[in-house]
Protein backbone atom coordinates (compact mmCIF):
# COMPACT_ATOMS: atom_id res chain seq x y z
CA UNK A 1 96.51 103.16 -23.06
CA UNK A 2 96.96 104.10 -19.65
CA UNK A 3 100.41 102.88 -17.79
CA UNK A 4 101.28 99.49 -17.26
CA UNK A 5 99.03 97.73 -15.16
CA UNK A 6 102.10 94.96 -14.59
CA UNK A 7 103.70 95.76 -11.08
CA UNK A 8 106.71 93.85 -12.27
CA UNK A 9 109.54 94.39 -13.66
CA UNK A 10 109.73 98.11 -12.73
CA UNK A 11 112.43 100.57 -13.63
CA UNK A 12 114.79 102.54 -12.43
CA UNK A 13 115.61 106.54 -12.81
CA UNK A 14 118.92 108.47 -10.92
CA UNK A 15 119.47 111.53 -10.53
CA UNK A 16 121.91 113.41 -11.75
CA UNK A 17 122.74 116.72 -10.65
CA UNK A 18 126.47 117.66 -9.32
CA UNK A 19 128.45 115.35 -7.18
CA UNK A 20 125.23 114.11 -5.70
CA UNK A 21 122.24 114.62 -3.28
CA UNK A 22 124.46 115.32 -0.13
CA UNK A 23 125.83 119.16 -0.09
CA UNK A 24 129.03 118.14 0.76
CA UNK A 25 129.09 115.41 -1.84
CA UNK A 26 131.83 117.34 -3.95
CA UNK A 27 134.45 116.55 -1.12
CA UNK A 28 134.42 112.94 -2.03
CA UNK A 29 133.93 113.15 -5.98
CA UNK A 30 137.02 112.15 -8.12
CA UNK A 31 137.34 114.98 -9.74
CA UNK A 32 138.29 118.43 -9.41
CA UNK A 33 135.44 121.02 -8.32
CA UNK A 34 136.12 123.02 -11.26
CA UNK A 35 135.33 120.08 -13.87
CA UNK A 36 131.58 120.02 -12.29
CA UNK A 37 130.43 122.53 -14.88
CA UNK A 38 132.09 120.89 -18.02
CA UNK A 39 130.83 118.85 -20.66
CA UNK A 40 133.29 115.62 -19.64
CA UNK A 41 131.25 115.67 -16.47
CA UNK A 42 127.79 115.73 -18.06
CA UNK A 43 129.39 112.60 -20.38
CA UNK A 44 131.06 110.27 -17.81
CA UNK A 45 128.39 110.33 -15.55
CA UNK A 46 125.05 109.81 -17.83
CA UNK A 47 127.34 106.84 -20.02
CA UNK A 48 128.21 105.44 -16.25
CA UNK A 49 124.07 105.49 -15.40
CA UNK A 50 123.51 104.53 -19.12
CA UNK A 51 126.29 101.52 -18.26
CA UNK A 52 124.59 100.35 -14.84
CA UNK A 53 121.40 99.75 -16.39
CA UNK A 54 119.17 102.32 -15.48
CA UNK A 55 116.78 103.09 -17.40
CA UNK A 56 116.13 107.08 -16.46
CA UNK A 57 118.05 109.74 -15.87
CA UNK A 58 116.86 112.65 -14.26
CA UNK A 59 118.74 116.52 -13.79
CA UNK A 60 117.69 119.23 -11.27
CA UNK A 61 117.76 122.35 -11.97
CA UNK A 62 116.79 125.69 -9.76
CA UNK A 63 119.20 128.87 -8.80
CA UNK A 64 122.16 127.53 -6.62
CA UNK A 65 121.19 129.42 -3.37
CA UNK A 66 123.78 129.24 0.00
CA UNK A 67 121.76 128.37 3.12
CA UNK A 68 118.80 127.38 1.30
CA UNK A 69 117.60 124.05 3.57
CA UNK A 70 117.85 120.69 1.29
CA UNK A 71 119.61 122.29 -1.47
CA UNK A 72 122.02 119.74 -2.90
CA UNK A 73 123.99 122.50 -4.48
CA UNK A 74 124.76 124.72 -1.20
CA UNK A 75 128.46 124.27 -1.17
CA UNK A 76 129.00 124.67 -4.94
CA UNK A 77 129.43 127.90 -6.80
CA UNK A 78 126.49 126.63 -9.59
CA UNK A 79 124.92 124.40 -12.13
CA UNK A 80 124.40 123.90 -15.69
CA UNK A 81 120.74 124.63 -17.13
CA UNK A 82 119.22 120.82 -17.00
CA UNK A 83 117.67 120.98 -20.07
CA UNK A 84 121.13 121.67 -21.92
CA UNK A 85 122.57 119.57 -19.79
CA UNK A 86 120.02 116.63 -21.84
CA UNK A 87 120.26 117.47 -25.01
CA UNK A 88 124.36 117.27 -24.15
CA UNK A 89 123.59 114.12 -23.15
CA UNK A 90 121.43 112.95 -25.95
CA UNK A 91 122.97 112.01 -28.90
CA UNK A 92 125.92 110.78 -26.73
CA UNK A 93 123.54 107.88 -25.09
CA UNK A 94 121.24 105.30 -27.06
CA UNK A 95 118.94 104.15 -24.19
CA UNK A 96 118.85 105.65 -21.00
CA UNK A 97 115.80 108.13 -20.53
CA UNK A 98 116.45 111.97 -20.41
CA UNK A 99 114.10 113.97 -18.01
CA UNK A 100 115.59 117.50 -16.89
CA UNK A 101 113.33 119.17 -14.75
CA UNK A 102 111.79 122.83 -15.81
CA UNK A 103 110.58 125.58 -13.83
CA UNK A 104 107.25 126.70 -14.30
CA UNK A 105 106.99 129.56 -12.21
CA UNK A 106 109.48 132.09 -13.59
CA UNK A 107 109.95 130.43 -16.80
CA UNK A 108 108.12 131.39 -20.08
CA UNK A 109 105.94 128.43 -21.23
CA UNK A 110 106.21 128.67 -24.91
CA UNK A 111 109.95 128.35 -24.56
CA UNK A 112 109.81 125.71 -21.97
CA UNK A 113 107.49 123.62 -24.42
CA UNK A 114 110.26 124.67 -27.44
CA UNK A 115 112.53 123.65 -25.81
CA UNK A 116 111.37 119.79 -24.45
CA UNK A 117 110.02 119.38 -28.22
CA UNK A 118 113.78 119.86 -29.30
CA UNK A 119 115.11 117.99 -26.81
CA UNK A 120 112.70 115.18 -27.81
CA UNK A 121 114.01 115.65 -31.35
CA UNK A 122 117.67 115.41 -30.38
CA UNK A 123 117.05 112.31 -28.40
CA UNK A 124 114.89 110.50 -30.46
CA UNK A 125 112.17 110.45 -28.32
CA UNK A 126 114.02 109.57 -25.40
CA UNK A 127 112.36 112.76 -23.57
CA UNK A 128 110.43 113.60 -20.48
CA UNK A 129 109.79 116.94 -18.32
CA UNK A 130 110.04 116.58 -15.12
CA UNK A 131 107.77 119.62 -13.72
CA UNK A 132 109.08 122.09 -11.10
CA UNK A 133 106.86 124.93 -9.32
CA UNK A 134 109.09 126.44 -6.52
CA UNK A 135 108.87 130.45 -5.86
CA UNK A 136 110.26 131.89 -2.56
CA UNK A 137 111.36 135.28 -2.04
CA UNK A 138 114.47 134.49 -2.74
CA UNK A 139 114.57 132.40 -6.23
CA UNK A 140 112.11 135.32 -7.37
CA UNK A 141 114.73 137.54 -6.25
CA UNK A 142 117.23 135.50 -8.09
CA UNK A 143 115.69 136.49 -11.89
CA UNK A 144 114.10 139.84 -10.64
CA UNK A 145 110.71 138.21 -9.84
CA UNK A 146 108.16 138.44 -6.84
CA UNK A 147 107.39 135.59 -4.88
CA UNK A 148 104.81 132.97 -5.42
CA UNK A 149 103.25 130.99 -2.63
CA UNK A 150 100.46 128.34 -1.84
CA UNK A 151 98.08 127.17 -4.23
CA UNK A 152 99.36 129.84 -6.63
CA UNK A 153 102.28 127.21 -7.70
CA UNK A 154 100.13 124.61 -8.42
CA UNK A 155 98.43 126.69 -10.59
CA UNK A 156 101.73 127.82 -12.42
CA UNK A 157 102.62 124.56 -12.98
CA UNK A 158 99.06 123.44 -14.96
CA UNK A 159 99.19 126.64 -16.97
CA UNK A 160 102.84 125.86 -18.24
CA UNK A 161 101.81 122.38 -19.03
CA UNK A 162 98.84 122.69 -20.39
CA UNK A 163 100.64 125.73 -22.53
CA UNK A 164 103.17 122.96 -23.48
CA UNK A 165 100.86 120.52 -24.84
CA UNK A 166 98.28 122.77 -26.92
CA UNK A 167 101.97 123.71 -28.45
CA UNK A 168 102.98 120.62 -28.68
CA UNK A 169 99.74 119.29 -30.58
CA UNK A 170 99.81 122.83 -32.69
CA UNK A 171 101.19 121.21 -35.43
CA UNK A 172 100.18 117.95 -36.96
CA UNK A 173 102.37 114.85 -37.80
CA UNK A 174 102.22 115.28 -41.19
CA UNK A 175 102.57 119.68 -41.29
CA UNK A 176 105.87 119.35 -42.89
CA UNK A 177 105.44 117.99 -46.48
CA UNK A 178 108.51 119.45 -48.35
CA UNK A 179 106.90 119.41 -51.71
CA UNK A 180 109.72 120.69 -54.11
CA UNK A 181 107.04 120.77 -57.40
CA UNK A 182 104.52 123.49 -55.59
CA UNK A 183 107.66 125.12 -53.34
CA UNK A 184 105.76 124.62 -49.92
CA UNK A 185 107.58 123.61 -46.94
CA UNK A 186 104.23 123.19 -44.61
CA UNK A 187 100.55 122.83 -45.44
CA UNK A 188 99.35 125.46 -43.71
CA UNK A 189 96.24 123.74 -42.94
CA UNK A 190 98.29 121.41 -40.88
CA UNK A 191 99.30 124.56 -38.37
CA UNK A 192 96.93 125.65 -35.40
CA UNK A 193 96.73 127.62 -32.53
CA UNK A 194 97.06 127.42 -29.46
CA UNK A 195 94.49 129.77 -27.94
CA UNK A 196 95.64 129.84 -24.54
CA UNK A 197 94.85 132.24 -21.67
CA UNK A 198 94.82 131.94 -18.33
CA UNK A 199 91.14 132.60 -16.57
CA UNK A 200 90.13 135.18 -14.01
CA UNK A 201 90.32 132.45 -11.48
CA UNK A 202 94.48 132.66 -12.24
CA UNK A 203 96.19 133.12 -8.86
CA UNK A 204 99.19 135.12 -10.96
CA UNK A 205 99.52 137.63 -13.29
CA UNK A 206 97.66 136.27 -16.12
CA UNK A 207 98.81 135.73 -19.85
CA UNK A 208 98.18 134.54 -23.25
CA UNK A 209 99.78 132.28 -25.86
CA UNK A 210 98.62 132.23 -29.25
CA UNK A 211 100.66 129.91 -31.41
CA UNK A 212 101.77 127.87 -32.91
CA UNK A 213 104.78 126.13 -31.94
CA UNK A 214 108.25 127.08 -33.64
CA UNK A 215 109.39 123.85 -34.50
CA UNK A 216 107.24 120.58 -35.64
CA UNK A 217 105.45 117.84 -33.08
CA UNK A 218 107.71 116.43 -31.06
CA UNK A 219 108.53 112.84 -32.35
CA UNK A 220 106.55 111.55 -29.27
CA UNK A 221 103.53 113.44 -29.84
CA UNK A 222 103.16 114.36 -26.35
CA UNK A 223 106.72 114.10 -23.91
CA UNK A 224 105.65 112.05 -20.88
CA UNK A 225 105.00 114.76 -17.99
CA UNK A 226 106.87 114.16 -14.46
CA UNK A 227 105.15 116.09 -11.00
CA UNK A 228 105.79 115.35 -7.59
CA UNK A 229 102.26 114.85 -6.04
CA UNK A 230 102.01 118.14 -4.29
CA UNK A 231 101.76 119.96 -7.45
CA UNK A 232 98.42 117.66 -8.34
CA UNK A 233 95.12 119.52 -7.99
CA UNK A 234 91.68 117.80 -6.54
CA UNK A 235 92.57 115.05 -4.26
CA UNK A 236 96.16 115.84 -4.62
CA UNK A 237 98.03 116.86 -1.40
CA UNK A 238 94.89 118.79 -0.17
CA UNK A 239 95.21 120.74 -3.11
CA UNK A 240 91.39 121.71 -4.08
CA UNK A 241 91.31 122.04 -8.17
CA UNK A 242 93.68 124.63 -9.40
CA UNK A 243 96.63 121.78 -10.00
CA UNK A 244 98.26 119.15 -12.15
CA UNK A 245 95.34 116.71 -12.86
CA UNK A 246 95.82 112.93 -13.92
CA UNK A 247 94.92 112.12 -16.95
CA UNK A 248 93.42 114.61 -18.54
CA UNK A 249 94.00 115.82 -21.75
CA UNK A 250 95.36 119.42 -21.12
CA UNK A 251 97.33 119.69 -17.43
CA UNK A 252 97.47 115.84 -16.86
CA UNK A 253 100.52 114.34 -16.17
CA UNK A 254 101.73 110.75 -16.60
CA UNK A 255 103.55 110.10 -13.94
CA UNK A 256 103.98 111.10 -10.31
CA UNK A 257 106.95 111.20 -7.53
CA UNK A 258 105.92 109.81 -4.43
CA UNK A 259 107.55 110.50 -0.99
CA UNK A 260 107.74 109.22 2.54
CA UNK A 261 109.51 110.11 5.37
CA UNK A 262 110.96 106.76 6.25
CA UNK A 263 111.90 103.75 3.91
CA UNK A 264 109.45 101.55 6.20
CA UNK A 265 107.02 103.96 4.89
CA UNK A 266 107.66 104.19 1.42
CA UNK A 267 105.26 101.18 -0.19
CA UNK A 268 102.84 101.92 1.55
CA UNK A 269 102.18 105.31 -0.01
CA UNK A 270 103.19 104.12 -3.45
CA UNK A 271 99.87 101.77 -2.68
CA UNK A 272 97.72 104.69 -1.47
CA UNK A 273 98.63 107.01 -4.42
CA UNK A 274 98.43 104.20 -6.67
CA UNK A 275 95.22 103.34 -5.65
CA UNK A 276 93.95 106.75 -5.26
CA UNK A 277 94.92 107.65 -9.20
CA UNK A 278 92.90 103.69 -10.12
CA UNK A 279 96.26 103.46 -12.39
CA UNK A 280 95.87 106.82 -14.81
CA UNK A 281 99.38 107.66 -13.79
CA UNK A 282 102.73 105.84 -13.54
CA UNK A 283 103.97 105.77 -9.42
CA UNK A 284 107.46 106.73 -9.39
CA UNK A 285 108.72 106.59 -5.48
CA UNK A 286 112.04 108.93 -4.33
CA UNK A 287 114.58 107.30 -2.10
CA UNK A 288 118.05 108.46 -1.18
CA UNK A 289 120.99 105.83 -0.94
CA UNK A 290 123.79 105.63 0.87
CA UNK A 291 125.25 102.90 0.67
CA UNK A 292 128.50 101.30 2.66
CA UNK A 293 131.68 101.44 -0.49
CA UNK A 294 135.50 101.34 -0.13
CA UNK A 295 135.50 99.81 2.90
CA UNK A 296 133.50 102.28 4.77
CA UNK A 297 129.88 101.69 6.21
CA UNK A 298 127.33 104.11 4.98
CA UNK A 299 126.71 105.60 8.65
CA UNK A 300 130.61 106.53 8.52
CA UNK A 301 130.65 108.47 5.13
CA UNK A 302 127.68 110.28 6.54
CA UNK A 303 128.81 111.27 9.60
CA UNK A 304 131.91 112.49 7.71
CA UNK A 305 129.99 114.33 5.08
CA UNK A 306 127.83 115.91 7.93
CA UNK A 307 131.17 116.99 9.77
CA UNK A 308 130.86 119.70 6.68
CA UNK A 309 127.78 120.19 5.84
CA UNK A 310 124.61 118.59 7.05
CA UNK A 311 121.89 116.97 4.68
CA UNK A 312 118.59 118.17 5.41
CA UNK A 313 116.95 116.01 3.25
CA UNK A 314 113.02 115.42 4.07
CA UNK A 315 112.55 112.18 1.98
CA UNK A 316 112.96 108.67 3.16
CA UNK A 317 116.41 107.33 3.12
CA UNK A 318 118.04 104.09 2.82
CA UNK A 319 121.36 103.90 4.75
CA UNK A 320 123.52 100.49 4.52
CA UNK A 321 125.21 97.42 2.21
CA UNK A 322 124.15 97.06 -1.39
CA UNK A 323 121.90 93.36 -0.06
CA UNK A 324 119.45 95.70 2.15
CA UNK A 325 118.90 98.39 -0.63
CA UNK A 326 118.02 94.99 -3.47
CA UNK A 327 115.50 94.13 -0.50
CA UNK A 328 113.78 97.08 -0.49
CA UNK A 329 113.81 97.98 -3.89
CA UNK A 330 112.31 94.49 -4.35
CA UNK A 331 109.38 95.57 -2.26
CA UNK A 332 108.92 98.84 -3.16
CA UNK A 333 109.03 97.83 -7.31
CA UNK A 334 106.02 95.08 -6.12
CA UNK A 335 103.66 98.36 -5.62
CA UNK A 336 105.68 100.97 -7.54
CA UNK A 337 106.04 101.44 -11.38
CA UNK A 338 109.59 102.86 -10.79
CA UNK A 339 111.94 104.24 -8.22
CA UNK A 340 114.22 107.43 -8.59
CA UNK A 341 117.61 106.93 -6.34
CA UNK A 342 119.68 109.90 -4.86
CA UNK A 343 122.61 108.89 -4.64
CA UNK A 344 124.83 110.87 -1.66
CA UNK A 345 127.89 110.85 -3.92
CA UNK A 346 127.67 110.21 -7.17
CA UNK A 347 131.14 109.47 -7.83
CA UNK A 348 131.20 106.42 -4.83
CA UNK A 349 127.53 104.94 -4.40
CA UNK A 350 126.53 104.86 -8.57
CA UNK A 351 129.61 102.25 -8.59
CA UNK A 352 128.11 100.27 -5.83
CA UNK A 353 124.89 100.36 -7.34
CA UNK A 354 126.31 99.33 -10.87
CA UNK A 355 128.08 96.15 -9.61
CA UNK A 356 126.28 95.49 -6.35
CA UNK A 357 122.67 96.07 -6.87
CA UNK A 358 121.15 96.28 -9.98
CA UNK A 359 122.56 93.06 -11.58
CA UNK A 360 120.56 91.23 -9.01
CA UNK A 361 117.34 92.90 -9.52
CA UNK A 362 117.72 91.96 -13.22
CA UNK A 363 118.28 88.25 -12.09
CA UNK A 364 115.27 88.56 -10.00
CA UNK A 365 112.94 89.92 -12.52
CA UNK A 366 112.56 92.68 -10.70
CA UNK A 367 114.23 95.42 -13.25
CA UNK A 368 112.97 95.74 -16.60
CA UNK A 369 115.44 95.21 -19.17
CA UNK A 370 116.79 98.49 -20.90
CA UNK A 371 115.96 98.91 -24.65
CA UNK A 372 117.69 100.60 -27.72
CA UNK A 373 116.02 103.49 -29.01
CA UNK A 374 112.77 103.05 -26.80
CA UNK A 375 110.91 106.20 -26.00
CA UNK A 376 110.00 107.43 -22.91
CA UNK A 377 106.21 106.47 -23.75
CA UNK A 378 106.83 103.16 -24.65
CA UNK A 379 108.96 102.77 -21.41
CA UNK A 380 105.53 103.76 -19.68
CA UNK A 381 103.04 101.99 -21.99
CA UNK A 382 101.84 104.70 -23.16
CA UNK A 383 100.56 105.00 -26.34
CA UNK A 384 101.38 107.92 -29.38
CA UNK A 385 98.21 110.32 -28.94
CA UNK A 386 97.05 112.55 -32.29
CA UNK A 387 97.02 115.79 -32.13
CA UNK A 388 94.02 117.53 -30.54
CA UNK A 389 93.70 119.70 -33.77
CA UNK A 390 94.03 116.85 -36.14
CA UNK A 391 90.73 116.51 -36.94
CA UNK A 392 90.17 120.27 -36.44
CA UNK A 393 88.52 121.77 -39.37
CA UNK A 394 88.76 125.46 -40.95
CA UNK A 395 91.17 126.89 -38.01
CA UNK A 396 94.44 126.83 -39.31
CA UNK A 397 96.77 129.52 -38.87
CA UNK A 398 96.77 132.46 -41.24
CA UNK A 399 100.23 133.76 -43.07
């Protein structure tokens, strides 16, 4: 099954990371800056999303570097790994989605996919990986790493995730069988490899993975892969081949982040991707919100956060009361599968949002209702694939 063909309801994902999207956001959180990096951060703020009714949460992740343009972590000393920061998260929450997002540039891919699979585990299936290719000069220099440009990150990005699913598919359902009489833990025929290595074509330095995975198929089969839709090969951002494809069975992802550079802009593109992809692929659209709270408009808090430290944010961004933002989500849920918010301060606008906006979409119809214990595929419509190897004869790993 491909995603949901229905345009409405639609859902909704936030993200997560520190105070919020604005650099300065810390200045008006209600806490101290030293509980940022503690697990009763992490807790209050994914049970407060979990609360409001969304039905995704998302965490960044990336080295915390000073000066670097857009990056919501510039006046902060650093972050928590996203990944740990979700599986924190998981068995504290019952239905909100968890999608950290992963580097695939300077990250190893069989622990990235080890990783997900556990965090799929520990959630119950509430997983997604949100895919990140990013490689200046100065995150290389950051883990000791040269720089990776261009195409070249595209091509990162479908190695790691086509990597991650070959692992993910390595074992079959049914590999662990447990049988106490014969003293096996796995049938062995149930195990395969991966068999992965990069082609001469590779941009990077090349590599192999062999396989299999370290821990059994992750309870979703396959976790639901995230991209924004530069990373996509072919028609993708003037990408030609080399990327993320839609889709397929190997780098194909399921769903895609859409951008704009103004909100008047924003369903619009949602239509053109959508319609570009013929509705392989979910259409998730970014927006930022600010929105007016405590008795201040919106254009005042930002002026005040600027007075600090400017947001250079590229994306389109919604600036006013909690009525305008139901509006436009409204229209941009008509086109769109979903919509992932940035909230400026997390601390200030994910209370407006809880009381002031998304109880009205949910009257509307607009919202999808949030369900117990739902995975992330079914929150897609996306059905449980087999394994690629299940009906694989005669090539199951050796011991």
């Amino acid at each position: 099954m491909s995603p949901t063909e229905n345009y409405l309801p639609g859902f909704l994902a936030l993200e997560l990371d520190g105070d919020g999207a604005h650099p300065a956001a810390w200045r008006a959180a209600r806490h101290t800056p030293a509980e940022l990096l503690t697990g009763d951060r992490i807790r209050s703020t994914v049970l407060a999303a979990e609360s409001a009714g969304f039905q995704i949460a998302t965490f960044s992740d990336g080295p915390v570097l000073a000066g670097q343009e857009g990056n919501a972590g510039l006046d902060v000393a650093g972050r928590l790994d996203a990944v740990q920061r979700a599986a924190f998260a998981a068995p504290l929450t019952h239905s909100i989605i968890l999608v950290p997002e992963v580097d695939t540039v300077y990250t190893e891919p069989f622990h990235v996919a080890t990783q997900l699979a556990s965090l799929d585990y520990v959630s119950g299936g509430r997983a997604g990986w949100l895919v990140a290719a990013s490689g200046t000069e100065r995150e290389g220099a950051a883990v000791g790493r040269a720089p990776v440009e261009g195409a070249a990150l595209a091509a990162e990005a479908a190695a790691s995730v086509e990597v991650s699913r070959k692992l993910w598919d390595s074992w079959e359902d049914d590999a662990v069988i447990r049988d106490v009489e014969s003293g096996r833990y796995l049938d062995v025929d149930k195990l395969h490899y991966a068999d992965f290595e990069t082609g001469p074509e590779f941009p990077g330095t090349g590599y192999s993975v062999k396989g299999p995975a370290i821990i059994p198929r992750p309870l979703q089969g396959q976790l639901p892969v995230v991209a924004p839709y530069g990373l996509i090969g072919g028609d993708g951002d003037g990408l030609e081949g080399g990327g993320l494809d839609v889709g397929g069975p190997d780098s194909g992802i399921d769903a895609v982040l859409v951008r704009a550079r103004e909100v008047s802009e924003l369903a619009a593109e949602v239509t053109r991707v959508r319609t570009l992809f013929a509705g392989q692929v979910a259409v998730i659209a970014e927006l930022d919100v600010v929105l007016d709270a405590r008795g201040q408009s919106a254009a005042a808090r930002i002026a005040q956060l600027d007075s600090h430290t400017p947001w250079h944010s590229s994306g389109a961004r919604y600036t006013g009361n909690a009525e305008g933002l139901v509006e436009v989500l409204t229209e941009i849920l008509a086109t769109a599968h979903g919509v992932r918010l940035h909230p400026a301060v997390l601390d200030v606008d994910l209370d407006e949002l809880a009381r002031l906006v998304l109880p009205v979409l949910r009257r509307r119809g607009v919202l999808a209702p949030t369900t117990t214990d739902a995975t992330f595929r079914d929150l897609l419509g996306l059905d449980r694939p087999l394994s690629r190897y299940a009906a694989v004869e005669h090539q199951s790993v050796d011991f």
